[in-house]
N, C-alpha and C. Protein backbone atom coordinates (compact mmCIF):
# COMPACT_ATOMS: atom_id res chain seq x y z
N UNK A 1 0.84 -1.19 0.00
CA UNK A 1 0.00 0.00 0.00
C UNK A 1 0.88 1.25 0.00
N UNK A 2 0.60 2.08 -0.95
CA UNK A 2 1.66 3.29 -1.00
C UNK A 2 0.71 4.52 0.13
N UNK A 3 1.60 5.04 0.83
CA UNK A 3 1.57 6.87 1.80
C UNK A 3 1.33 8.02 0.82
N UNK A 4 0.37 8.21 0.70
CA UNK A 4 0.23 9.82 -0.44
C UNK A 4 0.33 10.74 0.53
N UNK A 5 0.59 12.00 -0.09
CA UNK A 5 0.37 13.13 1.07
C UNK A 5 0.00 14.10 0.36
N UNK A 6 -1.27 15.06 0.88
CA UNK A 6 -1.32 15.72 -0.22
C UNK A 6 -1.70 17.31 0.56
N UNK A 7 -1.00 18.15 0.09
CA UNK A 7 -1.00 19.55 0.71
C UNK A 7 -1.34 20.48 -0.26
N UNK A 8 -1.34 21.91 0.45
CA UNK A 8 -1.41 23.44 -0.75
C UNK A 8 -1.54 24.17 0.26
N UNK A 9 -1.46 25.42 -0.39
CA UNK A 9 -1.90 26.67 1.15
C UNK A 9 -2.78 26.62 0.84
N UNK A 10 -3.23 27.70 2.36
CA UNK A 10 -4.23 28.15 2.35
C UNK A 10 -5.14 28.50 1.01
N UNK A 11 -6.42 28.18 1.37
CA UNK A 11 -7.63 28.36 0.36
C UNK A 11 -7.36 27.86 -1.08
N UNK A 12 -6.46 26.95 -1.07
CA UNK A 12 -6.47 26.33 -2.38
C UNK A 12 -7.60 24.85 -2.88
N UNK A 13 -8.40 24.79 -1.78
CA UNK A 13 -9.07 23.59 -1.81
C UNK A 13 -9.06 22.24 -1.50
N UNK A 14 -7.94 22.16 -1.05
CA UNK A 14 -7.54 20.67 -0.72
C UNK A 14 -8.34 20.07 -0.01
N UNK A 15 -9.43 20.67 1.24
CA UNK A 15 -10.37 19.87 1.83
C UNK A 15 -11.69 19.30 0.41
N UNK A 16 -11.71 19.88 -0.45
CA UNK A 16 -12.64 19.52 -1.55
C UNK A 16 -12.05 18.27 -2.27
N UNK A 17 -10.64 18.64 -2.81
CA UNK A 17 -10.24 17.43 -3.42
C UNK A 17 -10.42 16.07 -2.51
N UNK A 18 -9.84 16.08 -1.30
CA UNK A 18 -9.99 14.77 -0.44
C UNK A 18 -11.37 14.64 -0.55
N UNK A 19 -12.31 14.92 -0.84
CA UNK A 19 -13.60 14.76 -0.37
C UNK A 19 -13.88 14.17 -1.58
N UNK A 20 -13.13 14.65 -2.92
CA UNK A 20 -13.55 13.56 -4.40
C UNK A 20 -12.92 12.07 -3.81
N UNK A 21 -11.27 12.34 -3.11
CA UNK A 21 -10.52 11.18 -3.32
C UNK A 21 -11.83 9.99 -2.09
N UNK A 22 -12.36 10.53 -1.38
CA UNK A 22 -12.95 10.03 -0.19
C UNK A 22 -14.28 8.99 -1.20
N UNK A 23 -14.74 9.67 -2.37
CA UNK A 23 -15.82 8.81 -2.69
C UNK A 23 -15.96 8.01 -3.62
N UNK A 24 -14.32 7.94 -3.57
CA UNK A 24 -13.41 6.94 -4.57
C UNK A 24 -12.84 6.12 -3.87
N UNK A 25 -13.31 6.19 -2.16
CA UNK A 25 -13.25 4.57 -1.26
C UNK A 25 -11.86 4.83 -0.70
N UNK A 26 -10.49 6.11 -1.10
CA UNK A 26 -9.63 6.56 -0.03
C UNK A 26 -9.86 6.96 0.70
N UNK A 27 -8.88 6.34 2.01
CA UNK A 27 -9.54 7.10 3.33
C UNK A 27 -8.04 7.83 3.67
N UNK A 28 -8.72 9.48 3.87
CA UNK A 28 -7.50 10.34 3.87
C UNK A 28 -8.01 10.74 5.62
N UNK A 29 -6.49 10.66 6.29
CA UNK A 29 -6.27 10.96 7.44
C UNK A 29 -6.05 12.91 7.23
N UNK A 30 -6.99 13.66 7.74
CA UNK A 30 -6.56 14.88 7.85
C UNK A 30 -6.08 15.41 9.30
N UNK A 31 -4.63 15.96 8.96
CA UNK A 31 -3.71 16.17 10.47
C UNK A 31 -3.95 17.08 10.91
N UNK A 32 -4.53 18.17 10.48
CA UNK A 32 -4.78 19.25 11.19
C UNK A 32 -6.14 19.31 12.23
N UNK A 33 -7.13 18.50 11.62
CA UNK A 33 -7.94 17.96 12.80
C UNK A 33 -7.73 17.23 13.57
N UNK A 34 -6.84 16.43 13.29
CA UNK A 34 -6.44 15.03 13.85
C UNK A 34 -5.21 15.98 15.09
N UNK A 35 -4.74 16.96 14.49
CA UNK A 35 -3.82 17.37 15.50
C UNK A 35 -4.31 18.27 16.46
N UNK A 36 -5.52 18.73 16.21
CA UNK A 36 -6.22 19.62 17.61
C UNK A 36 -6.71 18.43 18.59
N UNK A 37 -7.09 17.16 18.07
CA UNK A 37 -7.90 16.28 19.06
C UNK A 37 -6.69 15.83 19.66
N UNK A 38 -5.50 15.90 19.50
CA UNK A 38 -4.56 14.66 20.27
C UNK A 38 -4.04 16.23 21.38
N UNK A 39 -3.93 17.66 20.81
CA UNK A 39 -3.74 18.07 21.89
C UNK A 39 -4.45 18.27 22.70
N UNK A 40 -5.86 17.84 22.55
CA UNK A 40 -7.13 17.91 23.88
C UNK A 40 -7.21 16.73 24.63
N UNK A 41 -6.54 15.72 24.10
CA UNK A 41 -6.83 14.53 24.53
C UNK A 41 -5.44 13.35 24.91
N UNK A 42 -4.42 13.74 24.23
CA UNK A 42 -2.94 13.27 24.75
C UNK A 42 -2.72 13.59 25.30
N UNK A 43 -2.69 12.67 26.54
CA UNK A 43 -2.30 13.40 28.34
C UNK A 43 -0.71 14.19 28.13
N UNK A 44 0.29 13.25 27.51
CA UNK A 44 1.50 13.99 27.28
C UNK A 44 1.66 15.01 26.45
N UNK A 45 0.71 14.96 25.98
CA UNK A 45 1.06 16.70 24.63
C UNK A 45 0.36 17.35 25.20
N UNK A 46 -1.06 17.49 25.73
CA UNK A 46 -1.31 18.44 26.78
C UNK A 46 -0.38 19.15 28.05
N UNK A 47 0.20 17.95 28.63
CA UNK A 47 1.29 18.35 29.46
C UNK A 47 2.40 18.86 29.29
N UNK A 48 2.67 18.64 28.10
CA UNK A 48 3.73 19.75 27.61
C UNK A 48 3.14 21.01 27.15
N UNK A 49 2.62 21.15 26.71
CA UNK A 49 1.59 22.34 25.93
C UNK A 49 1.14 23.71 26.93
N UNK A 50 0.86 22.47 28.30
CA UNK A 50 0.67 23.62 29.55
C UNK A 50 1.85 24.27 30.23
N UNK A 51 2.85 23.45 30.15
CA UNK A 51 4.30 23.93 30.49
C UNK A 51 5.41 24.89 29.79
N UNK A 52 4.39 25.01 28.73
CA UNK A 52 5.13 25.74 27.01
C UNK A 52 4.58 26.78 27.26
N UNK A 53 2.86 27.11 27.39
CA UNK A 53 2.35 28.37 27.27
C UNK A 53 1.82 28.56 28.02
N UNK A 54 1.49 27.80 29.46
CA UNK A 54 1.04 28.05 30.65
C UNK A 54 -0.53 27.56 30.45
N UNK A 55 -1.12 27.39 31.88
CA UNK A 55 -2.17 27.08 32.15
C UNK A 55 -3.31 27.65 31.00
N UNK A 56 -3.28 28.96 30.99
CA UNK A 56 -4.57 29.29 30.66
C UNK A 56 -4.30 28.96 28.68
N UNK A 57 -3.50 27.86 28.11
CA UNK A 57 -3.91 27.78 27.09
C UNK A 57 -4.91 26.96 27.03
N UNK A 58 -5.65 26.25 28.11
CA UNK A 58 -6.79 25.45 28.15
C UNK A 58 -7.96 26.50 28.65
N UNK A 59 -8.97 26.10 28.46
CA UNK A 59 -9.92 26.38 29.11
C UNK A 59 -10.55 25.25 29.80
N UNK A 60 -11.63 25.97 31.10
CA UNK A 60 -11.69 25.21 32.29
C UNK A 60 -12.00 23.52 31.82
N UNK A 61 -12.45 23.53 30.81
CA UNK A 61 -13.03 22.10 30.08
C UNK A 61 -12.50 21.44 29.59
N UNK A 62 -11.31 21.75 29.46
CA UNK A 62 -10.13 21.25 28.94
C UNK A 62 -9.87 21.53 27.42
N UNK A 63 -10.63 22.54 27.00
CA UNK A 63 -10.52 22.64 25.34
C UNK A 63 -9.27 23.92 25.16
N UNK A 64 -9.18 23.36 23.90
CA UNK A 64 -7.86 24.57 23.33
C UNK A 64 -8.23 25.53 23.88
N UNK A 65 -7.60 26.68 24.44
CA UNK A 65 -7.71 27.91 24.53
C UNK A 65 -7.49 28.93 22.98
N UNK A 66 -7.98 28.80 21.58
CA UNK A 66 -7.39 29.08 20.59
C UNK A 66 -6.96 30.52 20.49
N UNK A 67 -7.53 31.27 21.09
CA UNK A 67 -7.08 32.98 20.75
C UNK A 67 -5.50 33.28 21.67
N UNK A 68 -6.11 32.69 22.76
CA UNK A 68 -4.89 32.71 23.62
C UNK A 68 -3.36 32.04 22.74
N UNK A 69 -3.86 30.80 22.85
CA UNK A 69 -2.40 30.26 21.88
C UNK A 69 -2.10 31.03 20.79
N UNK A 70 -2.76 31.59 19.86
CA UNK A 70 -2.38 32.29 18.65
C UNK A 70 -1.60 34.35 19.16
N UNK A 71 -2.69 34.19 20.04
CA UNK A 71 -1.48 35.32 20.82
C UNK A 71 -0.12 35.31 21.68
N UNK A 72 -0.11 34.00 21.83
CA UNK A 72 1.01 33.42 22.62
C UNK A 72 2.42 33.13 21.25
N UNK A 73 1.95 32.51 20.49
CA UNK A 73 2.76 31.57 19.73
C UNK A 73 2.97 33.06 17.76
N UNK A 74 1.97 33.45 17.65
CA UNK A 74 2.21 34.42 16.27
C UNK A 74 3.03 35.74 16.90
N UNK A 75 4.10 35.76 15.81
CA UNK A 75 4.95 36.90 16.46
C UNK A 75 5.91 36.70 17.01
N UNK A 76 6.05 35.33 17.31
CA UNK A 76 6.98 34.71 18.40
C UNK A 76 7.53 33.32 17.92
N UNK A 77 8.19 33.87 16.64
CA UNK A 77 8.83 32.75 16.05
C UNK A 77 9.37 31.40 16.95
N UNK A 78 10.25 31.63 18.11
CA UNK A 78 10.51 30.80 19.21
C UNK A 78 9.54 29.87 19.98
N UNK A 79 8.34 30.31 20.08
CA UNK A 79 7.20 29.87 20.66
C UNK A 79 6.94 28.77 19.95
N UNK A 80 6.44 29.53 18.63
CA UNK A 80 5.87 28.97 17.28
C UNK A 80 6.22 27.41 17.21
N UNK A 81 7.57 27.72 16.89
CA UNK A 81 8.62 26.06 16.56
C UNK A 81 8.92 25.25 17.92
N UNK A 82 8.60 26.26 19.23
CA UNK A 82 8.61 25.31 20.30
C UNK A 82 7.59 24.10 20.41
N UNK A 83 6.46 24.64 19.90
CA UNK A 83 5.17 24.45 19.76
C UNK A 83 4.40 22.86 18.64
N UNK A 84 5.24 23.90 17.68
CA UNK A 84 5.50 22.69 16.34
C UNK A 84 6.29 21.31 16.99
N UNK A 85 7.30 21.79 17.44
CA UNK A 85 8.36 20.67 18.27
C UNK A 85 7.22 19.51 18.94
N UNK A 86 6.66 20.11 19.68
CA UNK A 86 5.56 19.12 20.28
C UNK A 86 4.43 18.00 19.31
N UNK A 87 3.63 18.88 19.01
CA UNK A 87 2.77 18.35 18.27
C UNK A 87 3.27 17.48 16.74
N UNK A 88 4.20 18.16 16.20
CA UNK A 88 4.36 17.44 14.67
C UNK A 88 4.79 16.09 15.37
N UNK A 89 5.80 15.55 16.22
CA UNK A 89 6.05 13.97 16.09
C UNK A 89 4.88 13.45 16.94
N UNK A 90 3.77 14.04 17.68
CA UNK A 90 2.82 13.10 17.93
C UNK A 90 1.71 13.12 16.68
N UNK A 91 1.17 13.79 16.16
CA UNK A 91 0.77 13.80 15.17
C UNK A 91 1.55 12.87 14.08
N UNK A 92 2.48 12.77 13.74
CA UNK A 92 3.11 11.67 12.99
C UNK A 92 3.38 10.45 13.58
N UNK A 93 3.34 10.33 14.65
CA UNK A 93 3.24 8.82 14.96
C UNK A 93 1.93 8.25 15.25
N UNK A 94 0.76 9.58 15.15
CA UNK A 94 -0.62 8.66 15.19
C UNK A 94 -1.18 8.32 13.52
N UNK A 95 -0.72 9.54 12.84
CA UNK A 95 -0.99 9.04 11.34
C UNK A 95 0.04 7.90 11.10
N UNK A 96 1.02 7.62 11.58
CA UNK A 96 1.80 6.36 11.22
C UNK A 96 0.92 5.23 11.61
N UNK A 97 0.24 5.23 12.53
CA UNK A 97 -0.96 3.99 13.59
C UNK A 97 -1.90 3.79 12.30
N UNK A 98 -2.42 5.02 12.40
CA UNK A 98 -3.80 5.18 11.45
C UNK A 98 -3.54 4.39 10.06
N UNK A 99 -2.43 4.62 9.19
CA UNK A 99 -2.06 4.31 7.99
C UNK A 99 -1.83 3.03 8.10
N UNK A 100 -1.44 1.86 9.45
CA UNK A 100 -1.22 0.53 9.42
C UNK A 100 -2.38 -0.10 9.46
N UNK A 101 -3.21 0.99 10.49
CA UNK A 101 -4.61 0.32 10.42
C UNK A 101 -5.28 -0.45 8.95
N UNK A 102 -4.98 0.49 8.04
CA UNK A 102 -6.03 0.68 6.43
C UNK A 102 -5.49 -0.87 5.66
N UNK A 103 -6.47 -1.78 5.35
CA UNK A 103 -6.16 -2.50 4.72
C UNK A 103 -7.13 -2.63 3.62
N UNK A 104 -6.78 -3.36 2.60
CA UNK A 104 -7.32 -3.37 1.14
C UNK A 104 -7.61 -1.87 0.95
N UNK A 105 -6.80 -1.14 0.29
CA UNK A 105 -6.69 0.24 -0.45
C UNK A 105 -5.87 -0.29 -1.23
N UNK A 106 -5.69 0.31 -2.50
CA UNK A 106 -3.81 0.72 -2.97
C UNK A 106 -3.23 2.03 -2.58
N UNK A 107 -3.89 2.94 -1.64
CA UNK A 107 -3.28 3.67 -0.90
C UNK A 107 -3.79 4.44 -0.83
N UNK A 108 -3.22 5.55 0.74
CA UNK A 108 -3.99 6.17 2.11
C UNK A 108 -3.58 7.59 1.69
N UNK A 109 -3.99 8.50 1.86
CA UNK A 109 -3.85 9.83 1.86
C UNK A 109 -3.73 10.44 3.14
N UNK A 110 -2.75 11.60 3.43
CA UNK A 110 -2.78 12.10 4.51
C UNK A 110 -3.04 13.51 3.88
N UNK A 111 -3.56 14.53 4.54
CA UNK A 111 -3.92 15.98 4.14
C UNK A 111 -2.92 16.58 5.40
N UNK A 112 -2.33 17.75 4.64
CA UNK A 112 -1.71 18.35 6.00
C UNK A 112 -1.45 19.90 5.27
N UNK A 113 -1.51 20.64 5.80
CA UNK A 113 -1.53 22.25 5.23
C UNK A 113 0.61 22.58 5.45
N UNK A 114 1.16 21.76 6.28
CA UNK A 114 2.70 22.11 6.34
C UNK A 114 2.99 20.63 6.24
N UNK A 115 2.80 20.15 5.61
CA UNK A 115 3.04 18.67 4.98
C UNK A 115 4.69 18.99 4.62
N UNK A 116 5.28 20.00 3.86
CA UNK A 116 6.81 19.87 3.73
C UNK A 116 7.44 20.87 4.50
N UNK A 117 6.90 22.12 5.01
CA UNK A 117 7.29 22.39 6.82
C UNK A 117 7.57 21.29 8.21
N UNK A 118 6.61 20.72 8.13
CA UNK A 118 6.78 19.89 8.99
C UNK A 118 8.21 18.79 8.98
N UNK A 119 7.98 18.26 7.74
CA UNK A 119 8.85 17.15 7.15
C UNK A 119 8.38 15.69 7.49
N UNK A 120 6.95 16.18 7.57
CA UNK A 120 6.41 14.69 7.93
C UNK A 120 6.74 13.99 5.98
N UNK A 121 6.44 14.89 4.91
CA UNK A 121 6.41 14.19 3.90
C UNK A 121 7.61 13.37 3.72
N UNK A 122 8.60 13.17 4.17
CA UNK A 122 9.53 12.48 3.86
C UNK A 122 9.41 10.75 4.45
N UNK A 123 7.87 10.55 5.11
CA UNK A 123 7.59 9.60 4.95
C UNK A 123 6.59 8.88 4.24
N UNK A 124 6.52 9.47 3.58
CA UNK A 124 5.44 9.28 2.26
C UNK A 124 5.91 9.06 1.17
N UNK A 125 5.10 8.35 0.11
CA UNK A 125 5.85 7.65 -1.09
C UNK A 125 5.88 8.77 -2.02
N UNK A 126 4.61 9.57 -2.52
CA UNK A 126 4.11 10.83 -3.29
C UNK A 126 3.38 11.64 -2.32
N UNK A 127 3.53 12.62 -3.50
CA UNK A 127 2.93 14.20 -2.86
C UNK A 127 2.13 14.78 -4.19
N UNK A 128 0.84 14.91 -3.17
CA UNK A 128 -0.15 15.56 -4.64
C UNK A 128 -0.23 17.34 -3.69
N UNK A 129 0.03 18.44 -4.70
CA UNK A 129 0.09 19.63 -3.96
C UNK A 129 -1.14 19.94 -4.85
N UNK A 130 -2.25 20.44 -4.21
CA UNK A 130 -3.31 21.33 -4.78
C UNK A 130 -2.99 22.71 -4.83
N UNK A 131 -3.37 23.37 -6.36
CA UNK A 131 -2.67 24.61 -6.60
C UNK A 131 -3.77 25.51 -6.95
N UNK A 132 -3.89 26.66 -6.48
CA UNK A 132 -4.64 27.52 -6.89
C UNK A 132 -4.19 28.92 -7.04
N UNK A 133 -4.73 30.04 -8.22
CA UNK A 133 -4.41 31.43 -7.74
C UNK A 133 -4.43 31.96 -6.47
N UNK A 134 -3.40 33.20 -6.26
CA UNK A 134 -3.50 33.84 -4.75
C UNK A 134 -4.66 34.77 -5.02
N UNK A 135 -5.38 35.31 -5.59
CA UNK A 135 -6.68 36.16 -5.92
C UNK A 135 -7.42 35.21 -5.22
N UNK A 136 -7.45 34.42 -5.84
CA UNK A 136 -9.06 33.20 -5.79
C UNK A 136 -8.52 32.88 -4.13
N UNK A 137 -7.54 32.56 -3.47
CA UNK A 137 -7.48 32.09 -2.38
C UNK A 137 -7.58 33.26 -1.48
N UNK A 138 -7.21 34.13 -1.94
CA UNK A 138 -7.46 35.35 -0.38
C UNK A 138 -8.96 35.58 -0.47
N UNK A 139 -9.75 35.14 -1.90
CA UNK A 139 -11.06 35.59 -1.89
C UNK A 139 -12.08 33.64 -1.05
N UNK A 140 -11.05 32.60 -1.56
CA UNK A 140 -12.25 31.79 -0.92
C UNK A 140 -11.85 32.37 0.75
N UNK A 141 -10.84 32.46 1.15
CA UNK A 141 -10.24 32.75 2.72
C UNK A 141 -11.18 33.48 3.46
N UNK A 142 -11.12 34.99 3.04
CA UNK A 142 -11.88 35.78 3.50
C UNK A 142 -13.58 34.88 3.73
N UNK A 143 -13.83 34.55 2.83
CA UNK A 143 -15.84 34.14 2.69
C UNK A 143 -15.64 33.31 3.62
N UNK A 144 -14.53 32.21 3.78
CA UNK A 144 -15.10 31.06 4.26
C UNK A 144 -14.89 31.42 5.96
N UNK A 145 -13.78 32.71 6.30
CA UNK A 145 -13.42 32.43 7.62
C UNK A 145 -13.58 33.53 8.55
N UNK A 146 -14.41 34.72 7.09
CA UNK A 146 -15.08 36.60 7.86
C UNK A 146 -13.77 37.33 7.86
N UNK A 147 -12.76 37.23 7.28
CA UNK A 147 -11.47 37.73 7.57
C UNK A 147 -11.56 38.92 6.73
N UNK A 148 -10.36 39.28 7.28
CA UNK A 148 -9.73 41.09 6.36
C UNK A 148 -8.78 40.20 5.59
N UNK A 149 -8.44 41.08 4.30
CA UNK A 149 -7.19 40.94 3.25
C UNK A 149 -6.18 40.69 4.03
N UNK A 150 -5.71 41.32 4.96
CA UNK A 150 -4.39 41.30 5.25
C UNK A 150 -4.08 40.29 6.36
N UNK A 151 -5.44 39.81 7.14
CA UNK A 151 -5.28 38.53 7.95
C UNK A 151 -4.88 37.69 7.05
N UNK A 152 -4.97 37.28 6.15
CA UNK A 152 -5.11 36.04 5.32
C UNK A 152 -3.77 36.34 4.85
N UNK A 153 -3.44 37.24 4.06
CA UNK A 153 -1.87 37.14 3.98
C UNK A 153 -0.94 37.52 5.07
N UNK A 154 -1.10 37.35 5.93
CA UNK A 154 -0.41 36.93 7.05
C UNK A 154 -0.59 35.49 7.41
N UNK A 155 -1.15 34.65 7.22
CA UNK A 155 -1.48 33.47 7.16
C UNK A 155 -0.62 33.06 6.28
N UNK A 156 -0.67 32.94 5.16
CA UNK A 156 0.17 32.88 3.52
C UNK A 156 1.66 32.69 4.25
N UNK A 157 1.54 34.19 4.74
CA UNK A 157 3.53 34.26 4.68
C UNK A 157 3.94 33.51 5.79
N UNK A 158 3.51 32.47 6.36
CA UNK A 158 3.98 31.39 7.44
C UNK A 158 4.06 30.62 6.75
N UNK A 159 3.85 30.25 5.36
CA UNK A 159 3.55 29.56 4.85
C UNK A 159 4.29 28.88 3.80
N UNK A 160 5.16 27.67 3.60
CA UNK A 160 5.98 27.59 2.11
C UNK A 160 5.49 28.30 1.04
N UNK A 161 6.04 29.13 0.04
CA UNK A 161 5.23 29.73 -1.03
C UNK A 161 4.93 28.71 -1.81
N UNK A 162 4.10 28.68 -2.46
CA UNK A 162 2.94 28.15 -3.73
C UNK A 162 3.74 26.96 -4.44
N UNK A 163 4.89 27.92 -5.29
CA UNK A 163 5.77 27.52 -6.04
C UNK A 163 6.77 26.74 -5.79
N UNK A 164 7.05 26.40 -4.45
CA UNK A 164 7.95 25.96 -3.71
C UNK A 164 7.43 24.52 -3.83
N UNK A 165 6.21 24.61 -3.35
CA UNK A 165 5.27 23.47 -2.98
C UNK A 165 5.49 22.52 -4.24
N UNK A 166 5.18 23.30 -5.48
CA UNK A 166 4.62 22.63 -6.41
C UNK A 166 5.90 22.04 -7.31
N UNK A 167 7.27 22.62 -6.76
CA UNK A 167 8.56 22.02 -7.17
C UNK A 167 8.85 20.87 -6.73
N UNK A 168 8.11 20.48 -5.75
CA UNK A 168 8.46 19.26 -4.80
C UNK A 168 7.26 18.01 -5.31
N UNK A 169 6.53 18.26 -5.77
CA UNK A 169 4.91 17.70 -6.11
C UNK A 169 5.44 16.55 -6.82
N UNK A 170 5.10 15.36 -6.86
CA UNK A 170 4.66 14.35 -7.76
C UNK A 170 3.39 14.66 -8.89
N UNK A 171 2.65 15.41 -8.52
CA UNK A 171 1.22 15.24 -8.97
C UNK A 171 0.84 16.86 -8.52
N UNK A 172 0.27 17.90 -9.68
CA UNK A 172 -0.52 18.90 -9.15
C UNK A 172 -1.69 18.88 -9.81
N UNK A 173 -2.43 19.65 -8.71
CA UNK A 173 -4.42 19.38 -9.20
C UNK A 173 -4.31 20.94 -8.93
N UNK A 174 -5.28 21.70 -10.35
CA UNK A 174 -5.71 23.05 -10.52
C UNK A 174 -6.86 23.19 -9.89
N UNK A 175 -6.64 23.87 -8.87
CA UNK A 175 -8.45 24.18 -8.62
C UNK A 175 -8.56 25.77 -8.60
N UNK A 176 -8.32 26.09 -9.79
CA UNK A 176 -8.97 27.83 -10.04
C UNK A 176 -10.08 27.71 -10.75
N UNK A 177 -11.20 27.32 -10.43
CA UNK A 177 -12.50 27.66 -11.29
C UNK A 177 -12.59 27.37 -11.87
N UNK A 178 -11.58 27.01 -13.04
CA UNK A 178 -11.42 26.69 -14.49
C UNK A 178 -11.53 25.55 -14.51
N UNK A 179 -10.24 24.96 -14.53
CA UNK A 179 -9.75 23.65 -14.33
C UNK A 179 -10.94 22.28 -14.15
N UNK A 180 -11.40 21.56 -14.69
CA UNK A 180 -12.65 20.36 -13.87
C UNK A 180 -11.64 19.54 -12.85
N UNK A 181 -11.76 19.47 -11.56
CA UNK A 181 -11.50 18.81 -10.54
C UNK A 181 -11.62 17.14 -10.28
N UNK A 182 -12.35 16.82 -10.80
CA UNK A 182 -13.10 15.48 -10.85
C UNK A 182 -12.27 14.62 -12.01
N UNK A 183 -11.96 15.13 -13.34
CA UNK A 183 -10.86 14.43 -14.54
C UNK A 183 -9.52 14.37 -13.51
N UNK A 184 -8.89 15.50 -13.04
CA UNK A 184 -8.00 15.67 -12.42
C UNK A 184 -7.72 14.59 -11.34
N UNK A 185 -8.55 14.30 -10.45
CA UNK A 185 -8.14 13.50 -9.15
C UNK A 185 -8.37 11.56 -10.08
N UNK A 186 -9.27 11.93 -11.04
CA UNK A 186 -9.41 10.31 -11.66
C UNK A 186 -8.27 10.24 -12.47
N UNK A 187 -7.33 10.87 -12.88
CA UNK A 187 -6.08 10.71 -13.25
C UNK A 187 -4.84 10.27 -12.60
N UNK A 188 -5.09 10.99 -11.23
CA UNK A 188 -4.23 10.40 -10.12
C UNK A 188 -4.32 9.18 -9.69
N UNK A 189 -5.75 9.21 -9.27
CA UNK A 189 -6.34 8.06 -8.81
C UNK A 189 -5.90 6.32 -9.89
N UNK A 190 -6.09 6.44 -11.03
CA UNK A 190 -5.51 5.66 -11.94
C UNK A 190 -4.41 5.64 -11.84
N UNK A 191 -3.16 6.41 -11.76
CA UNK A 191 -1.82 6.46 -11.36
C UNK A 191 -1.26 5.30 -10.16
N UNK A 192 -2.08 5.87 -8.78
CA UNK A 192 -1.57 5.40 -7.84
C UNK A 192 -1.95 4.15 -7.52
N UNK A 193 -3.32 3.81 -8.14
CA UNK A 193 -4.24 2.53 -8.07
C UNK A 193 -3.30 1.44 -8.92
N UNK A 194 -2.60 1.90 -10.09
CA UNK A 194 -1.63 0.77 -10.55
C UNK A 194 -0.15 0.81 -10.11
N UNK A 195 0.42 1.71 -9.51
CA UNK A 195 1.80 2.09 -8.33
C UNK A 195 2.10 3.46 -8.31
N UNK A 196 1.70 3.59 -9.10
CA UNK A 196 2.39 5.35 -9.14
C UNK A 196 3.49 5.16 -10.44
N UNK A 197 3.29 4.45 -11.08
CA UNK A 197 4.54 4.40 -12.18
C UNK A 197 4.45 5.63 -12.71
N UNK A 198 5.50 5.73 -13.62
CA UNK A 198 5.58 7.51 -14.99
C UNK A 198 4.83 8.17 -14.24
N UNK A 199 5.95 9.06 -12.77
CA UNK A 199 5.05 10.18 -12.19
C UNK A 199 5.77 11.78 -12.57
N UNK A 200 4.97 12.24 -13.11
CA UNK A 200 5.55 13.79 -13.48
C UNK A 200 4.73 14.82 -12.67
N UNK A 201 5.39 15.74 -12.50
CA UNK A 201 4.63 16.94 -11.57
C UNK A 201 3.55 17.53 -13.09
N UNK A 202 3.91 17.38 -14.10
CA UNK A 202 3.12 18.03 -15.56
C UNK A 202 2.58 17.10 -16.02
N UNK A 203 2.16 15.52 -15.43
CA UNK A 203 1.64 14.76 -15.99
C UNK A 203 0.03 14.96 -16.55
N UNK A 204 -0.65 15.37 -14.91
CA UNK A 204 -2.21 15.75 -15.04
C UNK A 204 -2.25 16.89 -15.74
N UNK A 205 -2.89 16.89 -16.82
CA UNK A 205 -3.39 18.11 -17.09
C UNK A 205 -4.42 18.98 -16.88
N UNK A 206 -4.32 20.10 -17.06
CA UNK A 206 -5.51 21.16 -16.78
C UNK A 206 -6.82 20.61 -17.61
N UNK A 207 -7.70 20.58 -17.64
CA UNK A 207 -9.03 19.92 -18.18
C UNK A 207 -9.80 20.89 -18.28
């Protein structure tokens, strides 16, 4: 069974694409949800987490404190990667669990928004990067999350740039409006379903 991993920044769509790859019977582990529940619920990453940014990054219920941490940790590059330090290897050793779990696939998808920040991808076989314009993404950003222009590119610039991403890609999927989404992921999907042989980052084309 081959490890896909498949990332993009912000507002490029990648929760949509998994949701084609999902009704094509892959089951994609997404880490960024998967990584808020293990810090509410991993006695040891909680316990570090409270010792990193102090008590009140919880609230009384034990849930994230989220405004607090983002005022704690943005701005504060040191924090930030202290932070990352924690969570990325528990988060990668539960998607490592999760991915042994899956049997009969020809292979598992993981979604992760710092998929090559992190460096979790270097345990993965391929990388599909979903690519979209920065117009179209500061505009799905804003709708989907009430934001100002300039929140969102502040978001961005934490962010590997676009191009970076898509140098590293096995596989890129267009999702600017244009592009049909659905030819795109059944192209992959045929790819990886027979191994991933003849993989080019320019293989899929725009449709």
């Amino acid at each position: 069974m081959m490890h896909v991993g498949i990332t993009g920044g912000i507002g490029t769509g990648k929760t949509t694409v998994c949701q084609i790859f999902e009704l094509l019977g892959i089951p994609v582990y997404y880490a960024d949800t998967r990584a808020k529940w293990l810090m509410e619920h991993q006695a040891d990453l909680t316990r570090s987490i409270r010792l990193l940014l102090g008590a009140e990054a919880y609230t009384a219920d034990g849930h994230l404190n989220r405004a607090y941490i983002a005022g704690q940790v943005f701005g504060n590059p040191e924090k930030l990667a202290a932070l990352n330090a924690l969570t990325h290897p528990a988060v990668a050793q539960d998607a490592l669990r999760w991915q042994q779990s899956q049997h009969q696939v020809p292979y598992t998808l993981r979604e992760a928004a710092l998929l090559f920040e992190s460096g979790s991808y270097q345990t993965l076989d391929k990388i599909i990067v979903v690519s979209a314009p920065e117009a179209l993404r500061i505009q799905r950003v804003m709708a989907r999350d009430h934001c100002d222009r300039q929140s969102v590119l502040d978001r961005m610039a934490r962010q590997m740039p676009q191009e970076e991403k898509e140098k590293r890609a096995d596989f890129i999927i267009h999702n600017d409006g244009i592009s049909q989404l659905i030819p795109q992921v059944l192209a992959i999907h045929r790819q990886l379903s027979s191994g991933g042989n003849e993989v080019r980052p320019d293989s899929i084309p725009a449709l």
